[in-house]
C-alpha atoms as a PDB file:
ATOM      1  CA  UNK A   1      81.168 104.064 107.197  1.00  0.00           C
ATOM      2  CA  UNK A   2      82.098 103.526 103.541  1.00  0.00           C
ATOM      3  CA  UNK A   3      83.142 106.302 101.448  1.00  0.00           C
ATOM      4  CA  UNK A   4      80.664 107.153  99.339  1.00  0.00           C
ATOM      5  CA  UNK A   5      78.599 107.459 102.607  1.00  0.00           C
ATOM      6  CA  UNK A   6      80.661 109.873 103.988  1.00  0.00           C
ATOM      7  CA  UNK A   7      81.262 112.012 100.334  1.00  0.00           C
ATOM      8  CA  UNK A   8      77.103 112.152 100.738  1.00  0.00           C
ATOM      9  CA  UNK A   9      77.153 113.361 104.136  1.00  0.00           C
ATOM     10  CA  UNK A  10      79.662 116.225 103.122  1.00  0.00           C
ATOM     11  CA  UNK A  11      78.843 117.103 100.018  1.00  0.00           C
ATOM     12  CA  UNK A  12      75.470 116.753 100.209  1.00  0.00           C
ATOM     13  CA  UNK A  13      74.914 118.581 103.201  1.00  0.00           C
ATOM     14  CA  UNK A  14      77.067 121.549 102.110  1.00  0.00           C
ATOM     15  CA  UNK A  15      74.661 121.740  99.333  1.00  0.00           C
ATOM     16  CA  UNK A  16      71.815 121.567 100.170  1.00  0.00           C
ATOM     17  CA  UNK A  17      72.601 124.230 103.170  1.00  0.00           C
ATOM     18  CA  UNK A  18      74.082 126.540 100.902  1.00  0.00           C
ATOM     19  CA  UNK A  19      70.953 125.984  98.841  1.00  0.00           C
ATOM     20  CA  UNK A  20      68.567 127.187 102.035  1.00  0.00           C
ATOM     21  CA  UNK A  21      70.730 129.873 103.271  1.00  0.00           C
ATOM     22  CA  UNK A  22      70.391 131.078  99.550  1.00  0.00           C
ATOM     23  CA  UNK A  23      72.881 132.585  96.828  1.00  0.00           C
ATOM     24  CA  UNK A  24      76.484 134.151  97.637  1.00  0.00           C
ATOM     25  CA  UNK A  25      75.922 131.936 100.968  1.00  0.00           C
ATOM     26  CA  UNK A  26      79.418 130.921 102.048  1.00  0.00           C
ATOM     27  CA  UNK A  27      80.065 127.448 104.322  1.00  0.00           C
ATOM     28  CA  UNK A  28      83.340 127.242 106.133  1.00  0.00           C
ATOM     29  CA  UNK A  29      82.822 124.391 108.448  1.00  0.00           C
ATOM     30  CA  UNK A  30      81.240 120.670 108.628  1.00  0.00           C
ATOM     31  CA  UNK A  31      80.736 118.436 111.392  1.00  0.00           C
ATOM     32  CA  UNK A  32      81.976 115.157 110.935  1.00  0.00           C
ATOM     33  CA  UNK A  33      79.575 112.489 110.561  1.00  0.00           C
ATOM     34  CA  UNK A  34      79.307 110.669 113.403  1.00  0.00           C
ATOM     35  CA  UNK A  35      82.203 112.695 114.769  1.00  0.00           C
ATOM     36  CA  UNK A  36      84.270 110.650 112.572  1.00  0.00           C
ATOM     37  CA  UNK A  37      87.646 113.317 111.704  1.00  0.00           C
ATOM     38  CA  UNK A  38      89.398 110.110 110.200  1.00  0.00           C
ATOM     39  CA  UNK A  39      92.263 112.148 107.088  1.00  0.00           C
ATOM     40  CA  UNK A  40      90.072 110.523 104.349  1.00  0.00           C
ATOM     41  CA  UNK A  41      87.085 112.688 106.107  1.00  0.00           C
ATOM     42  CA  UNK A  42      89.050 115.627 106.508  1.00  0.00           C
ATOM     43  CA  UNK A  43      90.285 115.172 102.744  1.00  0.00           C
ATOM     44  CA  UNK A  44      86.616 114.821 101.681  1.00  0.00           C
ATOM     45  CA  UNK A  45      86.016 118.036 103.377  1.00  0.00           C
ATOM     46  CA  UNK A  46      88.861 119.854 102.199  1.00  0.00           C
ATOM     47  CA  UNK A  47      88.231 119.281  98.618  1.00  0.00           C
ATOM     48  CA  UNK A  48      84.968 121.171  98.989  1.00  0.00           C
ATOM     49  CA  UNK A  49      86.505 123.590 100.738  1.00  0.00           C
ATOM     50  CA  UNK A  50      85.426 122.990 104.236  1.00  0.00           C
ATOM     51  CA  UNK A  51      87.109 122.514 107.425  1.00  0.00           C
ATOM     52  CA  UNK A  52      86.069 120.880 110.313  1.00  0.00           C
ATOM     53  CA  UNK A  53      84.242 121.771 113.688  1.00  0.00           C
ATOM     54  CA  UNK A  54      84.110 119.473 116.688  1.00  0.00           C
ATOM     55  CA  UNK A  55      81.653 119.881 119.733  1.00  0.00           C
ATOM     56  CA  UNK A  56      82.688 120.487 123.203  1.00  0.00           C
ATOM     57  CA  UNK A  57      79.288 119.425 124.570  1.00  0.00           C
ATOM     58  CA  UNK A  58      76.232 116.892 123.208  1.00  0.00           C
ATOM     59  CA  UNK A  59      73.664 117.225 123.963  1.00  0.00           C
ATOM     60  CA  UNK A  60      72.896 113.516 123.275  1.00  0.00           C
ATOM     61  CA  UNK A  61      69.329 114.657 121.740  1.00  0.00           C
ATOM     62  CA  UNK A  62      69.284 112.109 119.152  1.00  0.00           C
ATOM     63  CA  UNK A  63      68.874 109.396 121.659  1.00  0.00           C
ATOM     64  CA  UNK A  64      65.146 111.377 122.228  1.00  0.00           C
ATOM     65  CA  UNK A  65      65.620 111.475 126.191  1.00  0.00           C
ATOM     66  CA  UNK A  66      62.641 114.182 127.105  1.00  0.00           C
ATOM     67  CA  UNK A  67      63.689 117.729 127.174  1.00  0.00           C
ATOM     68  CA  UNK A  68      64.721 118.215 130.730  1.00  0.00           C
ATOM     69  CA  UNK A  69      68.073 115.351 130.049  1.00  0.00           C
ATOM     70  CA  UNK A  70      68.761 117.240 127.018  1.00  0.00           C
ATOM     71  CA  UNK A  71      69.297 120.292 128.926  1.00  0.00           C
ATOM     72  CA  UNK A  72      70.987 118.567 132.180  1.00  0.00           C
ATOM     73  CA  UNK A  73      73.266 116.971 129.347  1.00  0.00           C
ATOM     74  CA  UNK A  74      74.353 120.264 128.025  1.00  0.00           C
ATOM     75  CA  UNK A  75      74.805 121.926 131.106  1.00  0.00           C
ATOM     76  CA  UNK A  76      76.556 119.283 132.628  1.00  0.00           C
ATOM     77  CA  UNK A  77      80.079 120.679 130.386  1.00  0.00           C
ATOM     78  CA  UNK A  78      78.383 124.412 129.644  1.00  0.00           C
ATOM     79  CA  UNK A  79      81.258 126.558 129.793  1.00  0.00           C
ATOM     80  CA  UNK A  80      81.704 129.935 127.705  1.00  0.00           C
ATOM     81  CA  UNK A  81      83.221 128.977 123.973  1.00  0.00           C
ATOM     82  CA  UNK A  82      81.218 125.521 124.235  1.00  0.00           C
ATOM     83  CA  UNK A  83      80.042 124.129 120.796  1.00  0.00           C
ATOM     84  CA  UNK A  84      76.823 122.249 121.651  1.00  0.00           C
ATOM     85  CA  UNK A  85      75.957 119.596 119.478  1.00  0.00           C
ATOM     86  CA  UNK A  86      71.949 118.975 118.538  1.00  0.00           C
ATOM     87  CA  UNK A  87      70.334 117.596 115.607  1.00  0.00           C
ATOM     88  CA  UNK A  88      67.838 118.476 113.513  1.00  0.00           C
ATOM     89  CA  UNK A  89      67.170 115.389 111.330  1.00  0.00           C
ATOM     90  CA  UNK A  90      66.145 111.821 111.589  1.00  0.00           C
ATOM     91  CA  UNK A  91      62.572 112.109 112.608  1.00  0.00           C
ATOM     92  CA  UNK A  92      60.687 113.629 115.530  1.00  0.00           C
ATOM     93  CA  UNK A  93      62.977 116.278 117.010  1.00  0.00           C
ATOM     94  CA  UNK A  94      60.058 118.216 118.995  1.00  0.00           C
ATOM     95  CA  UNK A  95      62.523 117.617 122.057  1.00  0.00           C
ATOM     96  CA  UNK A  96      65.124 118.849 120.477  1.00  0.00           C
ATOM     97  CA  UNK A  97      63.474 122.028 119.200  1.00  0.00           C
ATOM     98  CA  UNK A  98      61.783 122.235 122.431  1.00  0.00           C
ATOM     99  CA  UNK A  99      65.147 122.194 124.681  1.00  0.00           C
ATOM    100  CA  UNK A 100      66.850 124.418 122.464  1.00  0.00           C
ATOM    101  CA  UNK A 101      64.414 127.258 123.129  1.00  0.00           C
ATOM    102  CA  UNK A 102      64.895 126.604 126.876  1.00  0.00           C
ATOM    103  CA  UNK A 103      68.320 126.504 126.348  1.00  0.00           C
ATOM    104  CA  UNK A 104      68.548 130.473 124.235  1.00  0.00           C
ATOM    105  CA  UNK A 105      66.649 131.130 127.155  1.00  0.00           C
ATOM    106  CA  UNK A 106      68.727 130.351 129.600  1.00  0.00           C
ATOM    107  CA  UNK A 107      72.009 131.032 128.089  1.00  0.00           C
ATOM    108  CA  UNK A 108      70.441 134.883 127.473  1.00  0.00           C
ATOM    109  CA  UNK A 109      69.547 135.545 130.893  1.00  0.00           C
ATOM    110  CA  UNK A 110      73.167 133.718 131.809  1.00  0.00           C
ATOM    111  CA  UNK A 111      74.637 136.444 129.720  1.00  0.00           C
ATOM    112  CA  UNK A 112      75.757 134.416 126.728  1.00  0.00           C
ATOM    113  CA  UNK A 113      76.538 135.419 122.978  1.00  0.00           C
ATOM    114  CA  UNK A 114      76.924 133.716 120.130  1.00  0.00           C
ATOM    115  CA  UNK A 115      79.344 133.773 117.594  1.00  0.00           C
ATOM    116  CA  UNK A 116      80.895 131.930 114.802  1.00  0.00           C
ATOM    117  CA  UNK A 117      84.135 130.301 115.193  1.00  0.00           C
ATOM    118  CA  UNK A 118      87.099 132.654 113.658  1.00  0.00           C
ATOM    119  CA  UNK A 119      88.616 131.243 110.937  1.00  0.00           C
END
């Protein structure tokens, strides 16, 4: 993608997150767009203070495949310390939404907890 594409992605993002998670908010992390972690990405990033976070596991969600391949997706490379990948933009993401509460379900009663990644 061109690089004003990807500054938007970043930078735009990281605002408009820190502007919902309200003020003294602090962001540590971006995902790539498109899992691109090309050095003029990471540079992007950097500049702003960020660094990046892959995903161990995706969920493939974006490709809308009903709730029940979402989860068979994830669980197919579930492991403890997985980063699942799901999105939340780029219309209808009732599947999404839906699978993830399956999924908090099922990782609770599996005995899962959730952290943030140590910097």
């Amino acid at each position: 993608m061109p690089l004003d594409y990807n500054v938007h992605e970043i930078v735009d993002a990281q605002r408009e997150i820190a502007d919902a998670a309200g003020p003294g908010a602090k962001l540590w992390y971006y995902r790539a767009p498109g899992g691109d972690f090309k050095p003029t990405i990471r540079n992007i990033a950097a500049q702003h203070g960020l660094r990046p976070l892959g995903w161990s596991d995706d969920s493939d969600d974006w490709k809308r495949p009903g709730v029940e391949n979402i989860l068979r997706n994830i669980n197919r490379n579930l492991h403890p310390g997985s980063i699942i990948l799901m999105h939340d933009a780029g219309g209808d993401r009732s599947q999404s939404v839906a699978a993830l509460a399956e999924l908090l379900d099922q990782l609770d009663a599996q005995g899962y907890t959730y952290t943030f990644p140590t910097r």
